[in-house]
C-alpha atoms as a PDB file:
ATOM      1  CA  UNK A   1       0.000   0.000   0.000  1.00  0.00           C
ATOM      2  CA  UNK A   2       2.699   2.476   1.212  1.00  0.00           C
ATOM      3  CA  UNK A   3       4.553   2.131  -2.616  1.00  0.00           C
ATOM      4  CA  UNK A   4       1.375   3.063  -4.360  1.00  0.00           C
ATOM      5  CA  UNK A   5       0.811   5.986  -2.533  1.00  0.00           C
ATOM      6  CA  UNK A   6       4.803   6.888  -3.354  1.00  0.00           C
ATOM      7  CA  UNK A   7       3.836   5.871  -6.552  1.00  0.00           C
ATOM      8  CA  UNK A   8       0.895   8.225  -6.491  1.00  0.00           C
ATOM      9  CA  UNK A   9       3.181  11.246  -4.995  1.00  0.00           C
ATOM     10  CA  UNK A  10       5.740  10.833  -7.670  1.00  0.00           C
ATOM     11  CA  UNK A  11       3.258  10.661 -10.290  1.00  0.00           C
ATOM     12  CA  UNK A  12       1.748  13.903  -9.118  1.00  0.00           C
ATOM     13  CA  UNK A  13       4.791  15.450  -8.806  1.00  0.00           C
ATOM     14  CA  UNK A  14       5.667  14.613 -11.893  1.00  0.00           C
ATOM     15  CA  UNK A  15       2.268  16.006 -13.201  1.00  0.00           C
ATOM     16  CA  UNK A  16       2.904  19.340 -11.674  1.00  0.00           C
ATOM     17  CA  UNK A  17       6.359  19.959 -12.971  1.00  0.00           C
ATOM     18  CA  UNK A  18       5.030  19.052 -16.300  1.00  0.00           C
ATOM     19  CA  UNK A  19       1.987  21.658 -16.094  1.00  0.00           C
ATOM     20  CA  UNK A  20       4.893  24.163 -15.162  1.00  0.00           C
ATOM     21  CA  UNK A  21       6.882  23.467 -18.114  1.00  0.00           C
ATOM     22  CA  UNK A  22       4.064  23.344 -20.229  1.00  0.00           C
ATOM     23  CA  UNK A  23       3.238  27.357 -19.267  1.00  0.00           C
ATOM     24  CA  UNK A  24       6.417  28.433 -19.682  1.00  0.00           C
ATOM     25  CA  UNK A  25       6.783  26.527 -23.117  1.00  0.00           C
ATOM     26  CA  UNK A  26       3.625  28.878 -24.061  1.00  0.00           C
ATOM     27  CA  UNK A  27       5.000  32.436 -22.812  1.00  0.00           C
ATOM     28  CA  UNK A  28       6.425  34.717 -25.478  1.00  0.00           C
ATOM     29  CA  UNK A  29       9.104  34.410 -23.290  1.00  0.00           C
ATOM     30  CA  UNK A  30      10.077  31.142 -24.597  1.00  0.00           C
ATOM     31  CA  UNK A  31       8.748  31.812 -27.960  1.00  0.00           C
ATOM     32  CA  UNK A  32      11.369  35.043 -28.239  1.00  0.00           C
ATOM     33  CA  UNK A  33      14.348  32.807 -26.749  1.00  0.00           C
ATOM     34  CA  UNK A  34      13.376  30.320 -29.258  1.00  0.00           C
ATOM     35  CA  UNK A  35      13.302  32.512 -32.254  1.00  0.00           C
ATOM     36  CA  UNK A  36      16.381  34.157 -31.312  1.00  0.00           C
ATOM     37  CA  UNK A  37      18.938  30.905 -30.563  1.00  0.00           C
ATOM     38  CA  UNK A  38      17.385  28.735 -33.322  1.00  0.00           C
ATOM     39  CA  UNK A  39      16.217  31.187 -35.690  1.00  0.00           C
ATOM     40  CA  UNK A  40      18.375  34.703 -35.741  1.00  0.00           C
ATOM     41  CA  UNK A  41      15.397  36.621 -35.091  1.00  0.00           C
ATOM     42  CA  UNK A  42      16.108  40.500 -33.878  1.00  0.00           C
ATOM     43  CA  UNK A  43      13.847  42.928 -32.201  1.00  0.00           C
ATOM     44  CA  UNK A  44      13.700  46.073 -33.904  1.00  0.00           C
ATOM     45  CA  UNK A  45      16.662  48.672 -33.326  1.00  0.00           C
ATOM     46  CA  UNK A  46      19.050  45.337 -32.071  1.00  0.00           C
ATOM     47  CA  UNK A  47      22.042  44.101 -34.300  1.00  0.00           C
ATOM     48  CA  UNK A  48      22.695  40.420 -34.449  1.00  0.00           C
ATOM     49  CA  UNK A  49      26.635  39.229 -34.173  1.00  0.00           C
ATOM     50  CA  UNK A  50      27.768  36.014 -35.348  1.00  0.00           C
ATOM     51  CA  UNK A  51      30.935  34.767 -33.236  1.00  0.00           C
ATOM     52  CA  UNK A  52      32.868  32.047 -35.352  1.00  0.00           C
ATOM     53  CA  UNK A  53      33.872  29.113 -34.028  1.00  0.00           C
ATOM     54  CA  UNK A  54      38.232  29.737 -33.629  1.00  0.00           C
ATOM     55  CA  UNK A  55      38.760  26.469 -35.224  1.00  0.00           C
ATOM     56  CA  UNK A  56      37.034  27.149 -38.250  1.00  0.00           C
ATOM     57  CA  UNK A  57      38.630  30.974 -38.540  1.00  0.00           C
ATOM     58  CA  UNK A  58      41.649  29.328 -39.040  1.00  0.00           C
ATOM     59  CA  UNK A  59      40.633  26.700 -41.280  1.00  0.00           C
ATOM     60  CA  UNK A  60      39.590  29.439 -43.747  1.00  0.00           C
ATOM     61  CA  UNK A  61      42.890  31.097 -43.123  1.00  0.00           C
ATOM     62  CA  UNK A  62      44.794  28.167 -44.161  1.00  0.00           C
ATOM     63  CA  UNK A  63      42.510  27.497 -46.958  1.00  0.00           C
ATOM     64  CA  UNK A  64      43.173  31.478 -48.271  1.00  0.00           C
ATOM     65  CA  UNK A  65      47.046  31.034 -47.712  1.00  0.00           C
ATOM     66  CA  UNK A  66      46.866  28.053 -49.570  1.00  0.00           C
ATOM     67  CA  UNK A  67      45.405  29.571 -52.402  1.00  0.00           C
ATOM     68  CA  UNK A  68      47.350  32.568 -52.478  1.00  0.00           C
ATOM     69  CA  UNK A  69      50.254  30.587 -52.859  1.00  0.00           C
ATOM     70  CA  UNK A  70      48.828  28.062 -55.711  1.00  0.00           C
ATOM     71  CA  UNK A  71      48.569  31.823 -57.400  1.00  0.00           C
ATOM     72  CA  UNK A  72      51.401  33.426 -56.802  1.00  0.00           C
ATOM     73  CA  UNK A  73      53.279  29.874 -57.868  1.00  0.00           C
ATOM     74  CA  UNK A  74      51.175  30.151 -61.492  1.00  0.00           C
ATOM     75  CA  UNK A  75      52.186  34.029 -61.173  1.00  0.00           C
ATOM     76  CA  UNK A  76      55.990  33.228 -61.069  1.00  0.00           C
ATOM     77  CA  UNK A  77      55.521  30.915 -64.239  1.00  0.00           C
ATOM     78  CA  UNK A  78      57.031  32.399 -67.340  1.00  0.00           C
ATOM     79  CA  UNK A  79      54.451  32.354 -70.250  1.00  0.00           C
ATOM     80  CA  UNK A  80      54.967  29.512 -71.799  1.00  0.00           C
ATOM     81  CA  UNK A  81      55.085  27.005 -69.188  1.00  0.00           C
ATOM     82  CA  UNK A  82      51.760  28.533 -68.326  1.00  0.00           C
ATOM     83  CA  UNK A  83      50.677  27.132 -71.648  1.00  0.00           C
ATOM     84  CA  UNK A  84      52.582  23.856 -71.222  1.00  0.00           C
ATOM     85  CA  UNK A  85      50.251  23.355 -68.347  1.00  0.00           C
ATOM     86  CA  UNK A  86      47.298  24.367 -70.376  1.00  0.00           C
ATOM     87  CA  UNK A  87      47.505  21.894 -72.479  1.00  0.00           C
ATOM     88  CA  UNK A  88      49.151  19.206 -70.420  1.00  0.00           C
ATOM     89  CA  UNK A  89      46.673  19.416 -67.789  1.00  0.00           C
END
């Protein structure tokens, strides 16, 4: 008898932090949280910043370096071993 009735006062416990979550889940509160984290909504007059993850800041900055080499490597290439590699390529 005794575990039913914890049973019972769990249950209702339960119950009640549910109802709780439920009314905050329908406050504009949580809607304007929502919209904002998942979303990127703004309120009038506010600016939205984007922080980049550091790891993929320098990803790109490897990536431009790279690049900038590959075209300063064709840059240094006299004329016609640009054309070799035209056609070779």
């Amino acid at each position: 008898m005794n575990k039913l009735e914890d049973q019972i006062a769990n249950l209702e416990g339960e119950n009640r932090d549910l109802t709780e979550f439920l009314s905050y889940l329908q406050t504009n509160d949580f809607v304007a949280r929502e919209g904002r984290t998942k979303l990127g909504l703004k309120n009038a007059g506010e600016n939205l910043v984007i922080i980049k993850d550091e790891e993929v800041t320098k990803m790109e900055e490897i990536k431009k370096q790279q690049e900038e080499q590959q075209q300063l490597a064709i840059d240094n290439k006299s004329n016609w071993q640009k054309w070799l590699d035209y056609f070779l390529k």
